[in-house]
Protein backbone atom coordinates (compact mmCIF):
# COMPACT_ATOMS: atom_id res chain seq x y z
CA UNK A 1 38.82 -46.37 -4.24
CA UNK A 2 41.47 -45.14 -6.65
CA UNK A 3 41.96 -41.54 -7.95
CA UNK A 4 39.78 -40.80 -10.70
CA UNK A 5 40.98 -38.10 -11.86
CA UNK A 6 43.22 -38.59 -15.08
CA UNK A 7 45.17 -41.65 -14.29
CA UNK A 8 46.99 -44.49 -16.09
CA UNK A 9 44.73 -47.72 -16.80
CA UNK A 10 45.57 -51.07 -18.11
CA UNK A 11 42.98 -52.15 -20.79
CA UNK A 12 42.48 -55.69 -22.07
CA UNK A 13 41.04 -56.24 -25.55
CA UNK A 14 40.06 -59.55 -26.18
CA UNK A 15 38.46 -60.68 -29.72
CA UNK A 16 35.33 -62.90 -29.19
CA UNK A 17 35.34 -66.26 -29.82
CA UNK A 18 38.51 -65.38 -31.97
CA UNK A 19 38.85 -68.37 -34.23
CA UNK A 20 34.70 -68.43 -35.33
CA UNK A 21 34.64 -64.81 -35.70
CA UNK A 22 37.62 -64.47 -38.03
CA UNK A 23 35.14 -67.27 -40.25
CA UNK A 24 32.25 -64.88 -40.06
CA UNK A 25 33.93 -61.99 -41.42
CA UNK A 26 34.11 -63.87 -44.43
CA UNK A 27 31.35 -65.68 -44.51
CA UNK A 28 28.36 -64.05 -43.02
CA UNK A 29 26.06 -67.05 -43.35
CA UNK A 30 27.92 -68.12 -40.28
CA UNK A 31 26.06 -65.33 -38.74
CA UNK A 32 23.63 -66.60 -36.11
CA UNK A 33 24.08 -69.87 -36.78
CA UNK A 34 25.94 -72.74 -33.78
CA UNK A 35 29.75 -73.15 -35.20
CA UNK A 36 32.75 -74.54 -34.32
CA UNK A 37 36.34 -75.13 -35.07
CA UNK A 38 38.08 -78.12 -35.13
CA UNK A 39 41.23 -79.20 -34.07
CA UNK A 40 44.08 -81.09 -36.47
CA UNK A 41 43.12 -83.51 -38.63
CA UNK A 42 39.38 -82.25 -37.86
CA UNK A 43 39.61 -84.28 -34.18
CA UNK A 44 37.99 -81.81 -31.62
CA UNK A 45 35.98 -78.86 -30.67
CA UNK A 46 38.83 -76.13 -30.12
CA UNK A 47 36.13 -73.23 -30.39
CA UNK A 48 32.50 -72.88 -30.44
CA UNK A 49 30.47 -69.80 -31.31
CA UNK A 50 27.77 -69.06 -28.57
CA UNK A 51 24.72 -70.17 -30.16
CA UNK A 52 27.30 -73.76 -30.21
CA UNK A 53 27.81 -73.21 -26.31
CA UNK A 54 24.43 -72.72 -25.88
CA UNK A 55 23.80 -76.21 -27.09
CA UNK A 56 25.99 -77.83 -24.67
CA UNK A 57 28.60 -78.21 -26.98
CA UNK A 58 32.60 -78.13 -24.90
CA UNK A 59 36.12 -77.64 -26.03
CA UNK A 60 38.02 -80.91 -26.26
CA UNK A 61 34.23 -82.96 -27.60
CA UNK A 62 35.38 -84.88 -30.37
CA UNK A 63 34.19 -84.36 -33.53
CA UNK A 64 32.58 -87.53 -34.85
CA UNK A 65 30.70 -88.16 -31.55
CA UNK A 66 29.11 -84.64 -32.13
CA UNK A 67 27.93 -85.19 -35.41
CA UNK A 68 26.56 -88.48 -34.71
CA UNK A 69 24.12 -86.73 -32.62
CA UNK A 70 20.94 -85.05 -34.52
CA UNK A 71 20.98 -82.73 -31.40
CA UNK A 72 23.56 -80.88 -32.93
CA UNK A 73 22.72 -81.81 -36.76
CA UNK A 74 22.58 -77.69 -37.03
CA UNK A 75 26.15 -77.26 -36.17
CA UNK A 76 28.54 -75.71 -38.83
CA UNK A 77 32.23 -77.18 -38.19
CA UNK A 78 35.36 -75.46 -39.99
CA UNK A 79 38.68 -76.78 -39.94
CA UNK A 80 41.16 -74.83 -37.88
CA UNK A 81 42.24 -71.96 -40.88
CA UNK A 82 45.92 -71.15 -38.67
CA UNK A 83 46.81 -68.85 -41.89
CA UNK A 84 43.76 -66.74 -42.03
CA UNK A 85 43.58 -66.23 -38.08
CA UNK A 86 47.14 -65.84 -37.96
CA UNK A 87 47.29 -63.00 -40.01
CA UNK A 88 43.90 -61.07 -38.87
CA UNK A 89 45.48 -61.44 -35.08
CA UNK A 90 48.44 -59.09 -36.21
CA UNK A 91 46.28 -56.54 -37.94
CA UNK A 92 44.27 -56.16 -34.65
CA UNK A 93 47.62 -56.04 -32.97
CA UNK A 94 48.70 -53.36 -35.35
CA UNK A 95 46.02 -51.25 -35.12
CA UNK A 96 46.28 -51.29 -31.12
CA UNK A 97 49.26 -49.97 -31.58
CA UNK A 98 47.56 -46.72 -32.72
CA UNK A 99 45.78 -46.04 -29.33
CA UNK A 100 48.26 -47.14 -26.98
CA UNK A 101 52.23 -45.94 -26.46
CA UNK A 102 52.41 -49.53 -24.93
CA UNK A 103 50.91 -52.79 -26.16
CA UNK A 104 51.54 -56.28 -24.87
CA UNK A 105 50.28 -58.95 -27.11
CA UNK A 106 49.33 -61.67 -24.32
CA UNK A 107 48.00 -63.95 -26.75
CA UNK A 108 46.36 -64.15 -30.44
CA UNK A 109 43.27 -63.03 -29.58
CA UNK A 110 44.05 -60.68 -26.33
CA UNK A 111 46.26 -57.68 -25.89
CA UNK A 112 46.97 -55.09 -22.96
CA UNK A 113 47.17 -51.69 -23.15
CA UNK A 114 48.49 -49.11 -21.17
CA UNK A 115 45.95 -45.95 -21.34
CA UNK A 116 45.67 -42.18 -19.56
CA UNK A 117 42.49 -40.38 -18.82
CA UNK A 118 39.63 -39.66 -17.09
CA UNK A 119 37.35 -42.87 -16.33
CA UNK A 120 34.65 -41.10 -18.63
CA UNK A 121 37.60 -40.89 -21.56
CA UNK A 122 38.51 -44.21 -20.72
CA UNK A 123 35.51 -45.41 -21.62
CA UNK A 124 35.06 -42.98 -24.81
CA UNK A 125 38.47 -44.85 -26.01
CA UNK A 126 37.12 -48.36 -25.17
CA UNK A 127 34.45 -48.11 -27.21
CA UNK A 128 36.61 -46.18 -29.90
CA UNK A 129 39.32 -49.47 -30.23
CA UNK A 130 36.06 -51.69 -30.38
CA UNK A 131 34.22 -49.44 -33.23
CA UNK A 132 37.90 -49.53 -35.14
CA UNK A 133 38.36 -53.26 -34.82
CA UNK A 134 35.22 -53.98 -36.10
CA UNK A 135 35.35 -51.48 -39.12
CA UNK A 136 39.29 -52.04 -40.45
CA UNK A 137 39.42 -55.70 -39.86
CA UNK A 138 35.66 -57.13 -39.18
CA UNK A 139 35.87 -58.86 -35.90
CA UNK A 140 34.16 -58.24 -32.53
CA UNK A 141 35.88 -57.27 -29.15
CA UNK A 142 35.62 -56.41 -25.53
CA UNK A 143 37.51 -54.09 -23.41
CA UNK A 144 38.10 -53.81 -19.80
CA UNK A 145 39.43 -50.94 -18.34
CA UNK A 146 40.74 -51.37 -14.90
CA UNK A 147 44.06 -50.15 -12.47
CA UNK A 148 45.43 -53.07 -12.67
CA UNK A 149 45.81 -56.31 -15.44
CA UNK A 150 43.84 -58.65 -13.02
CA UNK A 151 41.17 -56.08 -12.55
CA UNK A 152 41.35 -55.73 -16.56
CA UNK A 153 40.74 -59.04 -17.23
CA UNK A 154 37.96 -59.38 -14.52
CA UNK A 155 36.24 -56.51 -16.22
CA UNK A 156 36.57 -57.61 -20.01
CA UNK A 157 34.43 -60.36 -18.66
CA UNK A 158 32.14 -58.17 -16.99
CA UNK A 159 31.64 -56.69 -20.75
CA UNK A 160 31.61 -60.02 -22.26
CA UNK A 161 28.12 -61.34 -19.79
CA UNK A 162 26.68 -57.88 -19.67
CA UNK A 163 25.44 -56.84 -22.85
CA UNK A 164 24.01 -53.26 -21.39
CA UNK A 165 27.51 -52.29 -21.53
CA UNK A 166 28.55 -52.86 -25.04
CA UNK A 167 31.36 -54.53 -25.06
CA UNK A 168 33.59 -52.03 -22.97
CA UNK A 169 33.49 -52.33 -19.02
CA UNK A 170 35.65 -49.71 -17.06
CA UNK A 171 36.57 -50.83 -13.48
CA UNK A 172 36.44 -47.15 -12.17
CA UNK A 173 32.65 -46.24 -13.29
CA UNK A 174 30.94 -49.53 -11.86
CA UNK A 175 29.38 -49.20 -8.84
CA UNK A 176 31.46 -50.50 -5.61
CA UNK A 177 28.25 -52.50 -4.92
CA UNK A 178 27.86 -53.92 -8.15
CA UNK A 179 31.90 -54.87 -7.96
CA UNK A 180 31.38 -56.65 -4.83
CA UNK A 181 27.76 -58.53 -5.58
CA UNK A 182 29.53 -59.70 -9.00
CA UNK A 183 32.96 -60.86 -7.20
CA UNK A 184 30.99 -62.68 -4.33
CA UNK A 185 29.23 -64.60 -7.54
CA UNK A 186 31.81 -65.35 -10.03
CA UNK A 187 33.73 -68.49 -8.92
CA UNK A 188 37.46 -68.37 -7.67
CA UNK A 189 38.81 -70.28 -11.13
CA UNK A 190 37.19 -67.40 -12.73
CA UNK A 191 39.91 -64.97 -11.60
CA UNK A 192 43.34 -64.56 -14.23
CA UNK A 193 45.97 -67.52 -13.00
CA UNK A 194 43.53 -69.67 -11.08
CA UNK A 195 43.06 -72.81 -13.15
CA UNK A 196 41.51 -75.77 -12.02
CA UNK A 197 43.18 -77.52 -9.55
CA UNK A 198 44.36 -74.12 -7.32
CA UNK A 199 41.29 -73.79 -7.43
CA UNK A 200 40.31 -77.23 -5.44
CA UNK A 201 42.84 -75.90 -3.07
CA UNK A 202 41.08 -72.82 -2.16
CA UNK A 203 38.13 -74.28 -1.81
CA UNK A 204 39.67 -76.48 0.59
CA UNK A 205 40.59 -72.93 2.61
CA UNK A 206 37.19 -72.00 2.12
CA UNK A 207 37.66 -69.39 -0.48
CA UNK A 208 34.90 -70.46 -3.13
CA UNK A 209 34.46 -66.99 -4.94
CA UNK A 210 37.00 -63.89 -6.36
CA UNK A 211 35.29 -61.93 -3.59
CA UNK A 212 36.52 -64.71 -0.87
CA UNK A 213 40.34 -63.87 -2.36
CA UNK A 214 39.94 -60.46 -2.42
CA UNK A 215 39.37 -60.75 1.43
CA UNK A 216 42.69 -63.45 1.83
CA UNK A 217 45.60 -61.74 3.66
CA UNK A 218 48.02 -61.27 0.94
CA UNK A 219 51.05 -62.09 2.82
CA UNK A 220 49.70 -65.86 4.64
CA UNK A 221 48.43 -66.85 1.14
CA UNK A 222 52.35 -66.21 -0.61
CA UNK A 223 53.51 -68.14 2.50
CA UNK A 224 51.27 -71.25 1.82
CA UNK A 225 51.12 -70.81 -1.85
CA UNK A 226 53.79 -67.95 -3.64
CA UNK A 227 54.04 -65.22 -4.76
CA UNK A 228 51.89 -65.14 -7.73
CA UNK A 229 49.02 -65.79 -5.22
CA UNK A 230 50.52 -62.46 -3.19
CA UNK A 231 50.27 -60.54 -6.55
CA UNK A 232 47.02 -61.95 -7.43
CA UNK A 233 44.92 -60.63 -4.39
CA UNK A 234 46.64 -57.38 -4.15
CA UNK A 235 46.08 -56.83 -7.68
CA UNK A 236 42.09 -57.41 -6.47
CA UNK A 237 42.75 -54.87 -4.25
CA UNK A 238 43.69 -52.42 -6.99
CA UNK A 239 47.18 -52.52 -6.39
CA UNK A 240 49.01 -53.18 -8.96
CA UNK A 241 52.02 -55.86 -9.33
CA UNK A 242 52.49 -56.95 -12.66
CA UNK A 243 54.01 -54.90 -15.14
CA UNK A 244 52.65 -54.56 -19.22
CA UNK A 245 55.80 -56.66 -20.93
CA UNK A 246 56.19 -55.00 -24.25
CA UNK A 247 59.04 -57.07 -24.86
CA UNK A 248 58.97 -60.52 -25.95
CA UNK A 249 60.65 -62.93 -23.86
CA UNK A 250 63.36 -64.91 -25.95
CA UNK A 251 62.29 -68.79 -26.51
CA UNK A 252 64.10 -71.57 -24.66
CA UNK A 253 62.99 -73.97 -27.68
CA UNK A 254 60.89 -74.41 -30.39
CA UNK A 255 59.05 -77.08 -31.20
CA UNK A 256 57.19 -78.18 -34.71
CA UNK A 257 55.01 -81.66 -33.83
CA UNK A 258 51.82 -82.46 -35.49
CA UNK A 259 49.44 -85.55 -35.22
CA UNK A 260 48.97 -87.93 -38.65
CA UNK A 261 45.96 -87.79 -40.32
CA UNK A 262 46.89 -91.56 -41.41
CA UNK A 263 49.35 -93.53 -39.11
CA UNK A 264 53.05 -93.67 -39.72
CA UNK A 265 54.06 -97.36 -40.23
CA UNK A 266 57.49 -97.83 -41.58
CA UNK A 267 60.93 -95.93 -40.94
CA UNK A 268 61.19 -94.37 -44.81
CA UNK A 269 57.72 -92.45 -43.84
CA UNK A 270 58.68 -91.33 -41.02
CA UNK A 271 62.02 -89.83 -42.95
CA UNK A 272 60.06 -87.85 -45.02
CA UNK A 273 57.89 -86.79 -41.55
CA UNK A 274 61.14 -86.09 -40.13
CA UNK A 275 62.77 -84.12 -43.40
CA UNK A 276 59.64 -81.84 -43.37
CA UNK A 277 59.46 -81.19 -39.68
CA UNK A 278 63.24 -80.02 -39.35
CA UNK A 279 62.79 -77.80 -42.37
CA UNK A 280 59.68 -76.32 -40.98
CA UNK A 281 61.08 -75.82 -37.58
CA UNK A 282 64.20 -74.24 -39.65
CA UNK A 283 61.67 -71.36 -41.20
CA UNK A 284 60.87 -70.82 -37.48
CA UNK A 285 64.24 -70.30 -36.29
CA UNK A 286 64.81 -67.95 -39.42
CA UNK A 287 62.09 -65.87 -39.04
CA UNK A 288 62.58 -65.65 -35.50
CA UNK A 289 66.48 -64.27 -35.88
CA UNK A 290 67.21 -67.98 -34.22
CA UNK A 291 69.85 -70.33 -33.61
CA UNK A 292 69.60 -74.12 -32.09
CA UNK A 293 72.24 -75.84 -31.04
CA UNK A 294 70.35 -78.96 -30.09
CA UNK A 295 68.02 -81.31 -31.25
CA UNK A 296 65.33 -84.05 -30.13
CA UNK A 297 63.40 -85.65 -32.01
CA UNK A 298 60.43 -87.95 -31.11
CA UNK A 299 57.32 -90.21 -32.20
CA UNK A 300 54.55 -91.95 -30.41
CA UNK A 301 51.88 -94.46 -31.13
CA UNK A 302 48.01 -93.43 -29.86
CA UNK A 303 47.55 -93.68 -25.96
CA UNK A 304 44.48 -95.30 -26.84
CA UNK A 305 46.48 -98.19 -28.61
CA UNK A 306 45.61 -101.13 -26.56
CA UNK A 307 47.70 -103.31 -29.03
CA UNK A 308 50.79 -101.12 -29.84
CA UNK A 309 52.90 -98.72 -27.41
CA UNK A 310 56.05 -97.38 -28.99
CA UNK A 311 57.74 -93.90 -28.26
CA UNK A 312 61.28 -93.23 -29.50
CA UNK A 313 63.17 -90.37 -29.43
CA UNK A 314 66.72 -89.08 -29.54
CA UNK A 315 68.80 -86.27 -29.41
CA UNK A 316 71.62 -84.75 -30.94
CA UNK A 317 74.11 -82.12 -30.68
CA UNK A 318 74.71 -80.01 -33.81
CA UNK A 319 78.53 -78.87 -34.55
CA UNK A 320 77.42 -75.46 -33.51
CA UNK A 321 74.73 -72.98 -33.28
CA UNK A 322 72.50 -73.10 -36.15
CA UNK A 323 69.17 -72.31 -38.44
CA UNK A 324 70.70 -74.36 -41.92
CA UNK A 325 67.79 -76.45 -42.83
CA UNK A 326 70.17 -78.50 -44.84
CA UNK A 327 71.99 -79.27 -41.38
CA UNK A 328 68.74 -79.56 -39.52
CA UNK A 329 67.36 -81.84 -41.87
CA UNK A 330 69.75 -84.29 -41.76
CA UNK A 331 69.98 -84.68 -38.13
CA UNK A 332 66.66 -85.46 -37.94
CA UNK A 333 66.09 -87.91 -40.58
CA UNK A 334 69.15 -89.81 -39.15
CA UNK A 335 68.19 -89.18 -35.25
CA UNK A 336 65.43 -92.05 -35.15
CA UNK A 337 66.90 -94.55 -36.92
CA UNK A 338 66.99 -97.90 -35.55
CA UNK A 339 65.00 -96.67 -32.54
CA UNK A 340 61.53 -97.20 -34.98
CA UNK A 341 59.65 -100.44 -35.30
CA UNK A 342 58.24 -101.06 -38.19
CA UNK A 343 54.94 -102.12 -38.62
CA UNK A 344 53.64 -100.20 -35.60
CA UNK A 345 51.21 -97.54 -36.38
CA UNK A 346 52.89 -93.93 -35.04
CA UNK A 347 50.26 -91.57 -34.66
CA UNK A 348 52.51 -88.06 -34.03
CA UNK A 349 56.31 -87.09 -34.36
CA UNK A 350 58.09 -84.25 -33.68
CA UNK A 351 61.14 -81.80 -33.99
CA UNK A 352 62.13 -79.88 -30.69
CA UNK A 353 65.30 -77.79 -30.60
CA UNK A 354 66.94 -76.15 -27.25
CA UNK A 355 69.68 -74.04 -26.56
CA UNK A 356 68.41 -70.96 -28.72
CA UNK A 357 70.12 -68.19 -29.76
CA UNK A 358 70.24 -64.76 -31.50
CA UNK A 359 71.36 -65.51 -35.07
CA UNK A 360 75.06 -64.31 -35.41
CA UNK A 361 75.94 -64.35 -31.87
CA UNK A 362 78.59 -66.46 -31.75
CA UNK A 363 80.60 -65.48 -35.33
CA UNK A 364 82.18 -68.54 -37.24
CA UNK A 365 85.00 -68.82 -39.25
CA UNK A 366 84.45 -68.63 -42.66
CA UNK A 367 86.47 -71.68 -42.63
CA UNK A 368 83.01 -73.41 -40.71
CA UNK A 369 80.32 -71.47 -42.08
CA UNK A 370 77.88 -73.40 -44.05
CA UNK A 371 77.07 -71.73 -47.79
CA UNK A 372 73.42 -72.63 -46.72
CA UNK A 373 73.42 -70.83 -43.28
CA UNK A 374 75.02 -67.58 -45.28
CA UNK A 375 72.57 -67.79 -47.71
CA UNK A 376 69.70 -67.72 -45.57
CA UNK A 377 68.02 -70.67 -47.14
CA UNK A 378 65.95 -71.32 -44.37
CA UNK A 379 64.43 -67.60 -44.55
CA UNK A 380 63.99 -67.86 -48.42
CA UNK A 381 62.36 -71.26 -48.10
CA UNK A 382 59.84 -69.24 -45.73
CA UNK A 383 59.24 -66.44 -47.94
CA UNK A 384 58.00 -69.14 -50.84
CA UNK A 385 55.96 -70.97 -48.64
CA UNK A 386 54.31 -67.62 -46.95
CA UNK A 387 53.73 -66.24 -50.55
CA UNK A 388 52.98 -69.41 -52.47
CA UNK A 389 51.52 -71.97 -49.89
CA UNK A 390 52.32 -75.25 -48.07
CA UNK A 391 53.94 -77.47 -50.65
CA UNK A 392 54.93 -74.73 -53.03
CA UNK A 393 59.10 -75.10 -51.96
CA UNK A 394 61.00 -77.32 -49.88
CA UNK A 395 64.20 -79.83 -49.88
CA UNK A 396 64.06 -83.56 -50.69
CA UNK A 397 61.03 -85.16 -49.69
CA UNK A 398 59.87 -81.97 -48.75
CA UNK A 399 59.30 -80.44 -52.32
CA UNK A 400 57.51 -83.05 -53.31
CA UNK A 401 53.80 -81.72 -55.27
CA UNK A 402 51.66 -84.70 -54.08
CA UNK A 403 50.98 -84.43 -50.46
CA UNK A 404 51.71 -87.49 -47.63
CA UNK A 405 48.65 -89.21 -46.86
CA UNK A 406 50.05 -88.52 -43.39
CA UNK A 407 49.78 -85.00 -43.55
CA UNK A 408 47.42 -83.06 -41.54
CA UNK A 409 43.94 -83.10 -42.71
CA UNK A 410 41.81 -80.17 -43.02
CA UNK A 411 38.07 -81.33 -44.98
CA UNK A 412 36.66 -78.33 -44.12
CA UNK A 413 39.09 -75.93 -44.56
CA UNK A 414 37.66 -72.23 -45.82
CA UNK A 415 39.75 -69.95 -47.85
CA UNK A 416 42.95 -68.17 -46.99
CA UNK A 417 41.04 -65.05 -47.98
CA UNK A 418 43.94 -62.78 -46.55
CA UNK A 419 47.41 -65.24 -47.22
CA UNK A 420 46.78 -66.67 -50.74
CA UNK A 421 46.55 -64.86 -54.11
CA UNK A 422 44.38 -67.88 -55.33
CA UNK A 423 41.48 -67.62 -52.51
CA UNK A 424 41.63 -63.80 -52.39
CA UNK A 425 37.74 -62.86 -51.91
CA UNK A 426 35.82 -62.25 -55.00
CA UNK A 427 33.24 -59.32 -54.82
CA UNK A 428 30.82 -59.54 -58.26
CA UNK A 429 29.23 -56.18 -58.67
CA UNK A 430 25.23 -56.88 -60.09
């Protein structure tokens, strides 16, 4: 057993069931009620609320099967509202910030903290993040408290199946009997970094629960598998390996691909996919203090085409490091060309581009520089759209007022209560 005197502590905070909750805290008719969210172009189950899990319902059911069945006639589905969870994920980020010298957002709806205290204090501040949460930006969490991030994560699902603990579970204050009975229980894939199919292999050792990995001899299981595995089971054994990383890793590439809500049949519609896509990925690169240097871009008919298989792509090489969406725009519309049959229904496309780097790292001339690039078009472009809304701004095709029919479809979209002036919340005093 650890010290537990005043120590350091890594704490997890994980919203729950992120995506439906950020709907409830606008609408509290969702309250109680089975919900769930919905993929692009309304296609699948990407979140479900627990009454919906207690129905059966999965991530990755489609859609239209589900409400075909009266079973689930009850169910309340939302389109997928990126804006409005988007921008609640970074005011529960912000306000972690306030307990913690050292955050590490690990996702949009989880974030570690590093922590000092007593287990009892530990606790006291658990519950203190989860009261906050809940009161500046209206959306449930759980916290697990723990020596290492493993143990953290094992014990924010400890809070998340045991409501007796409400919501905050510290490693340290659980009995070492209750530990063990609820390791030798939970299955191996339920352990941080074991996915599905490591988890076949373990069972092939033999080692069916987190308790069985616990007991693994760290060093044999790194030889047969790596070193993540190493890290994993001493990190069960309270020793910790991996570090909080409260810097972001700089992006290899960034990519901007969506599916069509209406298939792509011709080569001049998938110019104005293309002219979009670039300039989108372009307000990435800006916002991100970005360069690319190269491009790919690619489309693809439905792997469940029986009748139709087409997937071009090509890439291209920019004159230099760059986030001009003017430049970016017209390597993409002209990348595909000739490489698209017409008449075949495309169902996605895409824009990837590689060899990132920080903006202004590699001066130019002003000979070379592009009026665009010193303009910052691309970051103005993203200030519109972030203040005005999709379609407000863009160049070419892309400014055009009447939406593609290709676009991504979102029937049952709710507000942007927190990102649009127009679908700001309403409060009508009797």
């Amino acid at each position: 057993m650890s010290d537990l005197a005043t120590s350091e502590r890594f704490a997890l905070v994980d919203v729950n069931s992120m995506y439906v909750s950020c709907e409830r805290a606008f609408d509290p008719s969702l309250e109680g009620r089975p919900a769930v969210v919905l993929s692009n172009n309304d296609g699948c189950v990407v979140a479900r609320s627990n009454e919906a899990k207690a129905l059966g319902i999965e991530n990755g059911d489609p859609w239209f099967k589900l409400k075909a069945d009266p079973k689930f006639a009850s169910v309340q589905a939302l389109s997928s509202n990126y804006e409005l969870y988007g921008d609640l994920s970074s005011r529960v980020m912000e306000l972690l910030g306030r307990f913690s010298y050292a955050v590490e957002v690990y996702s949009v709806d989880e974030a570690f903290l590093r922590l000092r205290g007593t287990p009892e204090e530990l606790v006291k501040t658990g519950r203190e993040i989860k009261a906050a949460v809940a009161k500046h930006v209206g959306l449930p969490v759980c916290v697990g408290i723990a020596p290492t991030k493993t143990l953290a994560k094992f014990s924010n699902r400890v809070a998340k199946q045991n409501p007796a603990l409400g919501g905050v579970c510290s490693y340290d204050t659980l009995p070492a009997a209750h530990r063990d009975h609820i390791m030798s229980r939970v299955p191996v894939t339920g352990i941080w970094g074991i996915a599905g199919r490591l988890g076949k292999r373990l069972n092939g050792m033999g080692i069916f629960t987190i308790a069985d990995l616990k007991a693994a001899d760290p060093v044999a299981m790194r030889k047969r598998f790596s070193v993540l595995m190493q890290r994993t089971i001493l990190e069960l054994n309270e020793i910790a390996c991996i570090p909080l990383e409260t810097e972001v890793a700089a992006k290899q590439q960034l990519i901007f691909s969506r599916s069509f809500s209406t298939p792509v049949t011709s080569s001049a519609r998938m110019h104005e996919v293309m002219a979009i896509y670039a300039q989108r990925a372009a307000i990435r690169l800006a916002k991100e203090n970005q360069q690319a240097r190269i491009m790919t871009c690619f489309a693809g008919t439905s792997h469940f085409n029986p009748t139709a298989a087409s997937f071009p792509s090509a890439t291209v090489k920019l004159p230099a490091p760059t986030a001009d969406p003017v430049i970016l725009t017209k390597a993409a519309t002209g990348a595909l060309e000739g490489r698209l049959v017409d008449g075949v229904p495309y169902a996605r496309a895409g824009v990837m581009l590689m060899d990132l780097s920080p903006a202004g790292a590699a001066p130019q001339l002003p000979a070379f520089a592009t009026a665009h690039e010193e303009k910052r078009i691309g970051a103005l472009l993203g200030d519109v759209l972030d203040r005005f809304g999709s379609g407000s701004i863009g160049l070419g095709v892309a400014g055009l007022v009447t939406e593609p029919d290709w676009s991504m479809k979102r029937r049952a979209l709710s507000p942007r209560y927190t990102t649009e002036w127009a679908e700001l919340p309403v409060v009508k005093a009797c």
